[in-house]
C-alpha atoms as a PDB file:
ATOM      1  CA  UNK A   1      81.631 -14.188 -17.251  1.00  0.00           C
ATOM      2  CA  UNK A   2      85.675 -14.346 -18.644  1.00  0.00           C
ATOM      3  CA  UNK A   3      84.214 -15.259 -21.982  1.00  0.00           C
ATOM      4  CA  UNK A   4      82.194 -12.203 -22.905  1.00  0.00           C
ATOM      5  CA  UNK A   5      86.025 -11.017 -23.177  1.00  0.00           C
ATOM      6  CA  UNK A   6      87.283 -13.132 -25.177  1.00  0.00           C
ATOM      7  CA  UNK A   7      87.567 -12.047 -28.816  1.00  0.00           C
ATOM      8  CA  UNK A   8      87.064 -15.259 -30.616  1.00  0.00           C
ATOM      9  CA  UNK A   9      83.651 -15.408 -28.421  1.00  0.00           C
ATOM     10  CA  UNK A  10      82.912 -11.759 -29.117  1.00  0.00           C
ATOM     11  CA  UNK A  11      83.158 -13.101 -32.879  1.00  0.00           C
ATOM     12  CA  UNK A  12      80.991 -16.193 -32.711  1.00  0.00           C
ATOM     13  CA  UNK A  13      78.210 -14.158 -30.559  1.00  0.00           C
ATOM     14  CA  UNK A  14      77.927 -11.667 -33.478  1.00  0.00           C
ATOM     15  CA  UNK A  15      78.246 -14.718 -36.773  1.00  0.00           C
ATOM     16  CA  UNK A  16      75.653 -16.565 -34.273  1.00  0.00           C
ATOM     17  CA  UNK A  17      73.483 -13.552 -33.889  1.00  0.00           C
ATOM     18  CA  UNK A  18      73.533 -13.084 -37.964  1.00  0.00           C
ATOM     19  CA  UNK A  19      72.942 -16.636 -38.393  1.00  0.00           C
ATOM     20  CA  UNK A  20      70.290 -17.036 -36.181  1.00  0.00           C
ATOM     21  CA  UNK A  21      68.783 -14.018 -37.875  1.00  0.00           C
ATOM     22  CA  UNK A  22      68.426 -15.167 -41.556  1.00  0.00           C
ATOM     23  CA  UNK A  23      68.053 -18.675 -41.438  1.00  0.00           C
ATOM     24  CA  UNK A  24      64.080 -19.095 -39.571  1.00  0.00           C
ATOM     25  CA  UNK A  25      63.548 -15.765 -42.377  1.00  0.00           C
ATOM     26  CA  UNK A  26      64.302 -18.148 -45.147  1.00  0.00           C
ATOM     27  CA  UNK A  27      63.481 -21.150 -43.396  1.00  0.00           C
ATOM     28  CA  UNK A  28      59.952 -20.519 -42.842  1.00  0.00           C
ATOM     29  CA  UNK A  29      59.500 -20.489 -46.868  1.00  0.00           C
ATOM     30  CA  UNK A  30      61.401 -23.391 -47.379  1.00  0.00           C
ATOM     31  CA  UNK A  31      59.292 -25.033 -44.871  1.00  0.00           C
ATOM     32  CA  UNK A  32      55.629 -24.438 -45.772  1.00  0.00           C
ATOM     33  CA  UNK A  33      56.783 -25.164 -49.206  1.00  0.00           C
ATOM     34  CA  UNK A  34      57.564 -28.685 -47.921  1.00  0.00           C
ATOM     35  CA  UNK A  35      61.342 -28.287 -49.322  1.00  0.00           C
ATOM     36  CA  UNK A  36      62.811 -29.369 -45.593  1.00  0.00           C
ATOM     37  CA  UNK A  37      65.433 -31.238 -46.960  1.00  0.00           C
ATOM     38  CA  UNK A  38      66.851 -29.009 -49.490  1.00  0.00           C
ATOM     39  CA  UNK A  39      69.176 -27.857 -46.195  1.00  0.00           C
ATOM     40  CA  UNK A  40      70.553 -30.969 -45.958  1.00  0.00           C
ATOM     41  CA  UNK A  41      71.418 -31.291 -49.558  1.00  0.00           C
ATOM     42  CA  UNK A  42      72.990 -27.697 -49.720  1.00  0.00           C
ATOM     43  CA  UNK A  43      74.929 -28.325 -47.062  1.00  0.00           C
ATOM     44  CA  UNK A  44      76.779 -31.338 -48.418  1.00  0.00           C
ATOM     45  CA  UNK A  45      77.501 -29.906 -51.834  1.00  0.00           C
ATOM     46  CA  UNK A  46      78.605 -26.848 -49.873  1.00  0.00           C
ATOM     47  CA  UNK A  47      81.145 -29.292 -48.242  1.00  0.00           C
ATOM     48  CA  UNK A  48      82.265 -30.336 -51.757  1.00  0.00           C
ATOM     49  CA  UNK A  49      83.086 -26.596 -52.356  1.00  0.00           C
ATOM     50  CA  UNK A  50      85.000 -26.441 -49.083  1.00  0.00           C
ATOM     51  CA  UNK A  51      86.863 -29.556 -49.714  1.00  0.00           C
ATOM     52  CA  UNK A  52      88.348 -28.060 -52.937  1.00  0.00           C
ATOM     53  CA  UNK A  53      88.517 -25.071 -52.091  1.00  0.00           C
ATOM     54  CA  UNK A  54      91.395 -26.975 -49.116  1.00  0.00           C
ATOM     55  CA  UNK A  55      92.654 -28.697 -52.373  1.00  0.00           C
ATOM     56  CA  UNK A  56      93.045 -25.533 -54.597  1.00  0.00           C
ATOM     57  CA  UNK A  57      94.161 -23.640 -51.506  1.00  0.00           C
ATOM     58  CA  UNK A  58      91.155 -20.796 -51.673  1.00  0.00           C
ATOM     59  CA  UNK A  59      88.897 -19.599 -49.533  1.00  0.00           C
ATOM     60  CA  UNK A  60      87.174 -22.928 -48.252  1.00  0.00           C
ATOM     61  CA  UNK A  61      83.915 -20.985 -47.173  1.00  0.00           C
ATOM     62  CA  UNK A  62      83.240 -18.793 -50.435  1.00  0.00           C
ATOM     63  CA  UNK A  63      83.977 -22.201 -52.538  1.00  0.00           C
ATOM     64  CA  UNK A  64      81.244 -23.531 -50.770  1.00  0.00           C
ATOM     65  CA  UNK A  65      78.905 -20.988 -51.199  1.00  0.00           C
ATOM     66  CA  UNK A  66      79.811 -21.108 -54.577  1.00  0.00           C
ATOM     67  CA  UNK A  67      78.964 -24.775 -55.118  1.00  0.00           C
ATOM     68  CA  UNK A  68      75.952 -24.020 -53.150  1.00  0.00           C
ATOM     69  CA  UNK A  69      74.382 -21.274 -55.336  1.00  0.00           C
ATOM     70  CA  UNK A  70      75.221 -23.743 -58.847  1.00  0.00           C
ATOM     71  CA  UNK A  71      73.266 -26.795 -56.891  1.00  0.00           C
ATOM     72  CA  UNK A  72      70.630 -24.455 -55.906  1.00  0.00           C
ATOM     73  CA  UNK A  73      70.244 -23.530 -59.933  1.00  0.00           C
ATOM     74  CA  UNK A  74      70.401 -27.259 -60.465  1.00  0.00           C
ATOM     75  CA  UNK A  75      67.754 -28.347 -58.373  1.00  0.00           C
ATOM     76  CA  UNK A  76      65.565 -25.762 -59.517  1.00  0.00           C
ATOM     77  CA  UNK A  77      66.019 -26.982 -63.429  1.00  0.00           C
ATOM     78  CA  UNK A  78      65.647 -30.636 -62.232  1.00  0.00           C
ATOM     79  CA  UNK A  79      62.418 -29.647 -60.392  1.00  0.00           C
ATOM     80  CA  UNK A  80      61.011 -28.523 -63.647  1.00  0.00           C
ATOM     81  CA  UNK A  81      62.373 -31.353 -65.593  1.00  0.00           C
ATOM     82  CA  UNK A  82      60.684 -33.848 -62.786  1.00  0.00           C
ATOM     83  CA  UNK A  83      57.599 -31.465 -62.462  1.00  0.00           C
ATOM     84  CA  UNK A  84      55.628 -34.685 -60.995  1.00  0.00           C
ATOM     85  CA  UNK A  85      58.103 -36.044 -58.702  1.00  0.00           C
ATOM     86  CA  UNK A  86      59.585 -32.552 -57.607  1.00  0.00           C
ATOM     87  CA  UNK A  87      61.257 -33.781 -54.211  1.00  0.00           C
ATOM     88  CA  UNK A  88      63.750 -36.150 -56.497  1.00  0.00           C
ATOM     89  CA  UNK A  89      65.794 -32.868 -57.721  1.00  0.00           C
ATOM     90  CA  UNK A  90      66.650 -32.774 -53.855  1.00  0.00           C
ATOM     91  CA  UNK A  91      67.293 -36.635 -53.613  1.00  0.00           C
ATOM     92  CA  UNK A  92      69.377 -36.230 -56.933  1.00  0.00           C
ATOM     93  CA  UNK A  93      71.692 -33.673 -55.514  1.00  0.00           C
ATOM     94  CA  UNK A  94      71.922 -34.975 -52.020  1.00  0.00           C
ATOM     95  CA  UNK A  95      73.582 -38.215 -53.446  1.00  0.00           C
ATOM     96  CA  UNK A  96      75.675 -36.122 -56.332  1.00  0.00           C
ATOM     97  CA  UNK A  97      77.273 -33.742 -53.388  1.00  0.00           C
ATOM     98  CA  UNK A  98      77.887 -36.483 -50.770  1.00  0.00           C
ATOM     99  CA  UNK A  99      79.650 -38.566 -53.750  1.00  0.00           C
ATOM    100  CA  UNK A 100      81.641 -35.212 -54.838  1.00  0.00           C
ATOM    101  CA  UNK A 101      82.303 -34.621 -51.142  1.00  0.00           C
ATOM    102  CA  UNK A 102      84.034 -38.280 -50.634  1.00  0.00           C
ATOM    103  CA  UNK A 103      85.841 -38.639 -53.541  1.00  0.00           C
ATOM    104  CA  UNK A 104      87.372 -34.961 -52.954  1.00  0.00           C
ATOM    105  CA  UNK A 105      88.044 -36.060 -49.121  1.00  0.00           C
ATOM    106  CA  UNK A 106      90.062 -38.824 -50.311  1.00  0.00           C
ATOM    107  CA  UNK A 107      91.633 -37.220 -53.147  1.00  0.00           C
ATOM    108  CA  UNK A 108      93.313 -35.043 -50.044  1.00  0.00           C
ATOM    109  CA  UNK A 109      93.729 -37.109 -47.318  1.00  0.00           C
ATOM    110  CA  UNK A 110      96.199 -34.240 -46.086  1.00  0.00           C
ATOM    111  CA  UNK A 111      93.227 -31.691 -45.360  1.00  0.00           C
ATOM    112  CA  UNK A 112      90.622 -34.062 -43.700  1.00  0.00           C
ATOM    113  CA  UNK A 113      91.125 -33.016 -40.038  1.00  0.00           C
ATOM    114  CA  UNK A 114      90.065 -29.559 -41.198  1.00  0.00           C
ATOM    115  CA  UNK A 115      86.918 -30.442 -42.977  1.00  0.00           C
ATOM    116  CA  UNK A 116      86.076 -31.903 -40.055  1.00  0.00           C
ATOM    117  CA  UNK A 117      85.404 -28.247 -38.668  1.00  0.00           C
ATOM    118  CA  UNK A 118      83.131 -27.650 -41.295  1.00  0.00           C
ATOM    119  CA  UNK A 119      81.766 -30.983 -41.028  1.00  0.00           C
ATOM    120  CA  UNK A 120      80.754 -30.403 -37.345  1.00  0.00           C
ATOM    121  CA  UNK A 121      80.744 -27.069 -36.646  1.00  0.00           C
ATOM    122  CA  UNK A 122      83.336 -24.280 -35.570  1.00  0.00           C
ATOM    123  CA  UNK A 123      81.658 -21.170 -34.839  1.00  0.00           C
ATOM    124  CA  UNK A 124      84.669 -20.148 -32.269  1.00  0.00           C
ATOM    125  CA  UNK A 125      87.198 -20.452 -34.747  1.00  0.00           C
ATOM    126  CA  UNK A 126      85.331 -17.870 -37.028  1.00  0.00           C
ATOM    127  CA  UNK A 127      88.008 -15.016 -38.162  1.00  0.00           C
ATOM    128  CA  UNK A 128      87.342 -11.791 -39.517  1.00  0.00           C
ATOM    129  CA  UNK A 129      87.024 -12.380 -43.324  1.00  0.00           C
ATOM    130  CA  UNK A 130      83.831 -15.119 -42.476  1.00  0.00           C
ATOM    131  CA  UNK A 131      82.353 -12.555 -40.163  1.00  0.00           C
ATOM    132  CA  UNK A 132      82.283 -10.341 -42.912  1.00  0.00           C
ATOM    133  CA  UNK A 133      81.086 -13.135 -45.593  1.00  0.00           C
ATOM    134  CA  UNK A 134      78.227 -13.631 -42.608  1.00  0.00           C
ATOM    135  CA  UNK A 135      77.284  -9.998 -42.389  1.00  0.00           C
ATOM    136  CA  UNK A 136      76.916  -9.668 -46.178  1.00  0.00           C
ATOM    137  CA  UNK A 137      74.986 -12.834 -46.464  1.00  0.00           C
ATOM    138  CA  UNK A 138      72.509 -11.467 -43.835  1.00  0.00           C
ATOM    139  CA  UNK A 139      72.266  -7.791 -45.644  1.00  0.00           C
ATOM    140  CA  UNK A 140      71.239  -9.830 -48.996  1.00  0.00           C
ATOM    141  CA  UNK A 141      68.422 -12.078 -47.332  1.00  0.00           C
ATOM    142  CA  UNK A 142      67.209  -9.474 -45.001  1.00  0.00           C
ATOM    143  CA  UNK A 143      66.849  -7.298 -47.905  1.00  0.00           C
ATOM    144  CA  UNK A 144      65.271  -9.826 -50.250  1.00  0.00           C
ATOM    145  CA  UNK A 145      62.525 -10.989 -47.678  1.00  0.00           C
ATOM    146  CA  UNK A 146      61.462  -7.266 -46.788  1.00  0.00           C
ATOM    147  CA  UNK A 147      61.499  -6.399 -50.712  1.00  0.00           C
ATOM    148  CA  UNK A 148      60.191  -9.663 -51.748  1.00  0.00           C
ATOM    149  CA  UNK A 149      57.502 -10.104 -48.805  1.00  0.00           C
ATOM    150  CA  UNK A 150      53.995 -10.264 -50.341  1.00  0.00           C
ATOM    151  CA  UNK A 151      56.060 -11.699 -53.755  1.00  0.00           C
ATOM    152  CA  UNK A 152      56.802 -14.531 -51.497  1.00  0.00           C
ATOM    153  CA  UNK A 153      53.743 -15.392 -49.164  1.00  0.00           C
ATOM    154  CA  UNK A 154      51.733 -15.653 -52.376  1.00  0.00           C
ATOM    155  CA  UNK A 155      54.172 -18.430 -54.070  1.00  0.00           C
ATOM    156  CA  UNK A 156      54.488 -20.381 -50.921  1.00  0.00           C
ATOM    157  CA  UNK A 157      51.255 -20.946 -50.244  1.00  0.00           C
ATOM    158  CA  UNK A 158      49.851 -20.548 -54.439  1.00  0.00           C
ATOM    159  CA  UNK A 159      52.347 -21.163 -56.793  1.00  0.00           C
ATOM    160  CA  UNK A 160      49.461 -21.166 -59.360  1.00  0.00           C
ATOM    161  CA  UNK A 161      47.479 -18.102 -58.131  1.00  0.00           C
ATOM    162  CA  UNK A 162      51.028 -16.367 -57.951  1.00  0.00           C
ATOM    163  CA  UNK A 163      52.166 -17.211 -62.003  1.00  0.00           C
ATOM    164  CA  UNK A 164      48.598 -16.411 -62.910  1.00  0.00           C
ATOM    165  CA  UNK A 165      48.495 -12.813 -61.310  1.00  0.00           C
ATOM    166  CA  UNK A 166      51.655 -12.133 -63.591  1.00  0.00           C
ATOM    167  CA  UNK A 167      54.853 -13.006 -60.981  1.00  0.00           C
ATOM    168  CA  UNK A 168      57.801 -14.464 -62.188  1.00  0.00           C
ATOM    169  CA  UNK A 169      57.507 -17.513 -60.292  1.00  0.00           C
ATOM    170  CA  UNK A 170      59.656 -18.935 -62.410  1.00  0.00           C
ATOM    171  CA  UNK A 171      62.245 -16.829 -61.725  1.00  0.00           C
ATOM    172  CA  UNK A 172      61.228 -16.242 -57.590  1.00  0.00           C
ATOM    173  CA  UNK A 173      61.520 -19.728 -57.220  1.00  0.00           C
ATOM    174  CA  UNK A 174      65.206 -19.857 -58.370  1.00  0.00           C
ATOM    175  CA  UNK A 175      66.091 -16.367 -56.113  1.00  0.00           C
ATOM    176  CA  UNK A 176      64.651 -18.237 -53.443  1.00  0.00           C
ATOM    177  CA  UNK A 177      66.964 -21.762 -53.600  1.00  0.00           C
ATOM    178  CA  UNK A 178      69.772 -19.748 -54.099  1.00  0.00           C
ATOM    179  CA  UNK A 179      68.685 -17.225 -51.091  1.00  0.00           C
ATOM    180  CA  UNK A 180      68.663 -20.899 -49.104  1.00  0.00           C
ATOM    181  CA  UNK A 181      71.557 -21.883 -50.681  1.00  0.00           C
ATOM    182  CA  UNK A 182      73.521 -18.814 -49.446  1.00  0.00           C
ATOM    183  CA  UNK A 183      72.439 -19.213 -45.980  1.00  0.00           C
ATOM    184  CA  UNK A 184      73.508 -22.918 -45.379  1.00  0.00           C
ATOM    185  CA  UNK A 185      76.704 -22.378 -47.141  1.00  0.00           C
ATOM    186  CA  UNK A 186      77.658 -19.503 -44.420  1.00  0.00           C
ATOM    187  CA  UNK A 187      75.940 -21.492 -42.060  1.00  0.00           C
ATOM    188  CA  UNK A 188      78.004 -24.934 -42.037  1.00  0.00           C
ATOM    189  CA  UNK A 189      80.715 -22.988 -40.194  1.00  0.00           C
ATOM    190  CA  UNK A 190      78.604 -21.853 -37.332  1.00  0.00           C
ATOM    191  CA  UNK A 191      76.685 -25.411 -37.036  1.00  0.00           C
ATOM    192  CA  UNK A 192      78.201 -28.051 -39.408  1.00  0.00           C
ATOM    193  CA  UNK A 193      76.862 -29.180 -42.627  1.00  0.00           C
ATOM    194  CA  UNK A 194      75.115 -32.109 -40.406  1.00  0.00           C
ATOM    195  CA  UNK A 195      73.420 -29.930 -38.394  1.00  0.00           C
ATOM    196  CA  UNK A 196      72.707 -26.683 -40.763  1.00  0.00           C
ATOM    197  CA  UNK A 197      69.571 -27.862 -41.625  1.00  0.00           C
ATOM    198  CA  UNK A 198      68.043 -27.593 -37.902  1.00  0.00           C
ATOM    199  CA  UNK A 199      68.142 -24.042 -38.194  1.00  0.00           C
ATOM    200  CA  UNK A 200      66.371 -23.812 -41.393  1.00  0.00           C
ATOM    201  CA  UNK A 201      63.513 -25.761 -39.521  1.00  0.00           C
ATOM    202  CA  UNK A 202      63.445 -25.944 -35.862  1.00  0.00           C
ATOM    203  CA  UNK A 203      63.094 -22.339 -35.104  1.00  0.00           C
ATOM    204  CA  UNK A 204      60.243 -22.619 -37.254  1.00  0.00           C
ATOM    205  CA  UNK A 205      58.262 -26.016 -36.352  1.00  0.00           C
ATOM    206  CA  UNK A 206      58.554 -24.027 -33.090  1.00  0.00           C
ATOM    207  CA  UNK A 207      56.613 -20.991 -34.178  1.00  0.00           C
ATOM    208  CA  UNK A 208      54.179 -22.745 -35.948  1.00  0.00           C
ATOM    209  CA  UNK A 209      53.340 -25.106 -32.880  1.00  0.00           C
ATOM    210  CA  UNK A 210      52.665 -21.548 -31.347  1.00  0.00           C
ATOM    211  CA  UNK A 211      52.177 -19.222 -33.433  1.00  0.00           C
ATOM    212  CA  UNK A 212      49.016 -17.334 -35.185  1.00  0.00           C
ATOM    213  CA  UNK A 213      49.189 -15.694 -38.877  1.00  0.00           C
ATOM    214  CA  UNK A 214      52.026 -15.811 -40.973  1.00  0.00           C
ATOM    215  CA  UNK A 215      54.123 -12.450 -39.697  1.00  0.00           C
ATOM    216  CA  UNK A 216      53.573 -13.547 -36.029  1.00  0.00           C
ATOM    217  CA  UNK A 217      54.843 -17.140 -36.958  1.00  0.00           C
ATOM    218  CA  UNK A 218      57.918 -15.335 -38.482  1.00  0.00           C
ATOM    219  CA  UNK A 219      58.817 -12.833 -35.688  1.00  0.00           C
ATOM    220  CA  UNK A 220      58.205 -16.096 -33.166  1.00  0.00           C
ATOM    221  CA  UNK A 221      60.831 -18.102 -35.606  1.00  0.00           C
ATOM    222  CA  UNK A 222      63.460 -15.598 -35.342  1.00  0.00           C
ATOM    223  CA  UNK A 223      62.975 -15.490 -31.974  1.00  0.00           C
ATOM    224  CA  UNK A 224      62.999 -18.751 -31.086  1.00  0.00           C
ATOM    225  CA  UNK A 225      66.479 -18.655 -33.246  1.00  0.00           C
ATOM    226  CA  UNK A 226      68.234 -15.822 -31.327  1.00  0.00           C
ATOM    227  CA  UNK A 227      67.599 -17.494 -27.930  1.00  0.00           C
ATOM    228  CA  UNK A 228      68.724 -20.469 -28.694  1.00  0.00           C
ATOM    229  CA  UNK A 229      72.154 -19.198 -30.317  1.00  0.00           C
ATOM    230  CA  UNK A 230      72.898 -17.099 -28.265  1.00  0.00           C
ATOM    231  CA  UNK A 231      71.586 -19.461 -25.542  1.00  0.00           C
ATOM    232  CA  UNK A 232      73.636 -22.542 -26.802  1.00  0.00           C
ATOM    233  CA  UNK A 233      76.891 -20.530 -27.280  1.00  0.00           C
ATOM    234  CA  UNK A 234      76.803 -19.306 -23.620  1.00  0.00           C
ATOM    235  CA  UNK A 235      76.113 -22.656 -22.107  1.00  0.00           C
ATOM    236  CA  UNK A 236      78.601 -24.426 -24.728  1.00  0.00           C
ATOM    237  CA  UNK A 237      81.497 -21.340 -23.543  1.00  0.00           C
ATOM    238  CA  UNK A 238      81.122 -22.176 -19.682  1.00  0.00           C
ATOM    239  CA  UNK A 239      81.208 -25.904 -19.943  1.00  0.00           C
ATOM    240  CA  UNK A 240      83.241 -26.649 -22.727  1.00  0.00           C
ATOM    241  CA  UNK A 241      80.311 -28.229 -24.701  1.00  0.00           C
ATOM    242  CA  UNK A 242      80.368 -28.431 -29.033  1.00  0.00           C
ATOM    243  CA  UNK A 243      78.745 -25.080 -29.590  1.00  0.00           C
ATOM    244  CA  UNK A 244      76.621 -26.531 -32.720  1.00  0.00           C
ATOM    245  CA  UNK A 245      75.932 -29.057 -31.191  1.00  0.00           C
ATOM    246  CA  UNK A 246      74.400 -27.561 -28.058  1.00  0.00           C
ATOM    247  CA  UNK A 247      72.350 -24.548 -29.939  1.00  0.00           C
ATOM    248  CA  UNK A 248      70.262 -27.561 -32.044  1.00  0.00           C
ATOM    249  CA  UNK A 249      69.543 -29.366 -28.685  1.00  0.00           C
ATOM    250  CA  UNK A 250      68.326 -26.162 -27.337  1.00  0.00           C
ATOM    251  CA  UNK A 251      66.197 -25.732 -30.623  1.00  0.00           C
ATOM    252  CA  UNK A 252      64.280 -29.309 -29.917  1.00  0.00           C
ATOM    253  CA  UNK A 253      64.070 -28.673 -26.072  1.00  0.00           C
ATOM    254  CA  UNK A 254      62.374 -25.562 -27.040  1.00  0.00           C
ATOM    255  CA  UNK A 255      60.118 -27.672 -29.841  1.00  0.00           C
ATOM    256  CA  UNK A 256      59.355 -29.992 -27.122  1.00  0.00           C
ATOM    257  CA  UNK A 257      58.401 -27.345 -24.803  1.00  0.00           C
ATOM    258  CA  UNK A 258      55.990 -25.313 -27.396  1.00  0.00           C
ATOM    259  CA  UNK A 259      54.129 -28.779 -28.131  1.00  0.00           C
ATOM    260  CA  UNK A 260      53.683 -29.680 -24.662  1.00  0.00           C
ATOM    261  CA  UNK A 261      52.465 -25.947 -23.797  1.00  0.00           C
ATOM    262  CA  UNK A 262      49.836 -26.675 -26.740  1.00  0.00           C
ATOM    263  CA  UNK A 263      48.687 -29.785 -25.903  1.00  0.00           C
ATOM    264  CA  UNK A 264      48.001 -28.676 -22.409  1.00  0.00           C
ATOM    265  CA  UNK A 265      46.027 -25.396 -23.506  1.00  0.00           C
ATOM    266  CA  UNK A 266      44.212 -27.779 -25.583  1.00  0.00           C
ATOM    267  CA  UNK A 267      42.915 -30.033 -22.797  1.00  0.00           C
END
């Protein structure tokens, strides 16, 4: 295969590698903590970030993770100040980062064709300085989950048991939103801020069709992630395909597969 020496592929095989890493190892806590959505609504104030960053002519990709990490403090604050109604922090900043997103694309109607790339998804125009933003991303979260394992599996599934046993859930909560927050903002480039999301959660409604315990269901996510990657940038190199766009349809081929394969071991 002629691609396998190409550089720029070389390049999107290793940020798709990373990617595919860190996002089912933060996406499986976002997900049993019913915060699905909390992708999309990074991911659009990310694009904020990466619209001025176009305007202010800095790096597009650290603006948005930048803008990323200060709506991932916000939502946490309004999810205290809405304590009953928790999932409107997320509905709050969804609108407030499409609306800073629009007015910013038309404030620069110069720079629109390359938001687009970030819109959709570039992973083969990756260069050098965003493989490096990717590979310190994926240091930080791999870190933080191995640290921060038992920490973790007792707020997702206790939030109570955890801030009565003395955690600072408080405080875990926030590290976590912003851990989420740094892994769409990298993200958007290798799938598009409409598509980041998916790998938050597909890798991991897959392992959860299959799998058994909670470390099993995470080894099974990752998995599931890698394959498909790597998988949808191979198939999208040979036939010219939209390499985002391909690695999330592999991701719900997969889903379809695991719930089929359940259903039938069922009957």
């Amino acid at each position: 295969m002629d691609i396998f020496t190409l550089d720029f592929f070389i390049r999107a095989l290793i940020g798709g590698i990373l990617i595919g890493l860190m996002a089912p190892m933060i996406g499986l806590f976002v997900v049993l903590r019913r915060l699905s959505m909390i992708g999309d609504t990074l991911a659009h104030v990310s694009i904020a970030g990466v619209a001025f960053g176009f305007l202010i002519n800095v790096y597009p990709l650290l603006l948005g993770l930048v803008f990323a990490v200060l709506a991932a403090f916000a939502i946490e604050y309004l999810r205290k100040a809405f304590r009953s109604y928790a999932e409107l922090s997320i509905a709050i900043m969804l609108s407030g980062g499409i609306a800073l997103a629009s007015v910013l694309f038309t404030w620069g109607r110069g720079f629109n064709m390359n938001v687009m790339s970030y819109l959709f998804g570039s992973i083969l125009t990756l260069n050098q300085t965003d493989l490096w933003l990717v590979a310190s991303v994926t240091i930080i979260i791999v870190l933080f989950v191995i640290l921060f394992y038992k920490e973790l599996f007792l707020l997702t599934f206790d939030e109570d048991a955890a801030s009565v046993s003395g955690l600072p859930a408080r405080w875990l909560n926030i590290i976590l939103t912003v851990m989420t927050a740094l892994v769409v903002s990298v993200a958007i480039k290798i799938v598009g801020a409409l598509l980041v999301s998916a790998l938050l959660t597909l890798p991991v409604a897959c392992s959860l069709a299959v799998g058994k315990g909670f470390r099993p269901t995470l080894v099974l996510a990752i998995v599931f992630s890698e394959v498909a990657v790597v998988g949808g940038l191979v198939i999208s190199g040979l036939w010219n395909l939209a390499p985002g766009g391909t690695i999330v349809l592999l991701l719900i081929g997969f889903l379809l597969v695991t719930l089929t394969v359940k259903k039938g071991l069922r009957i």
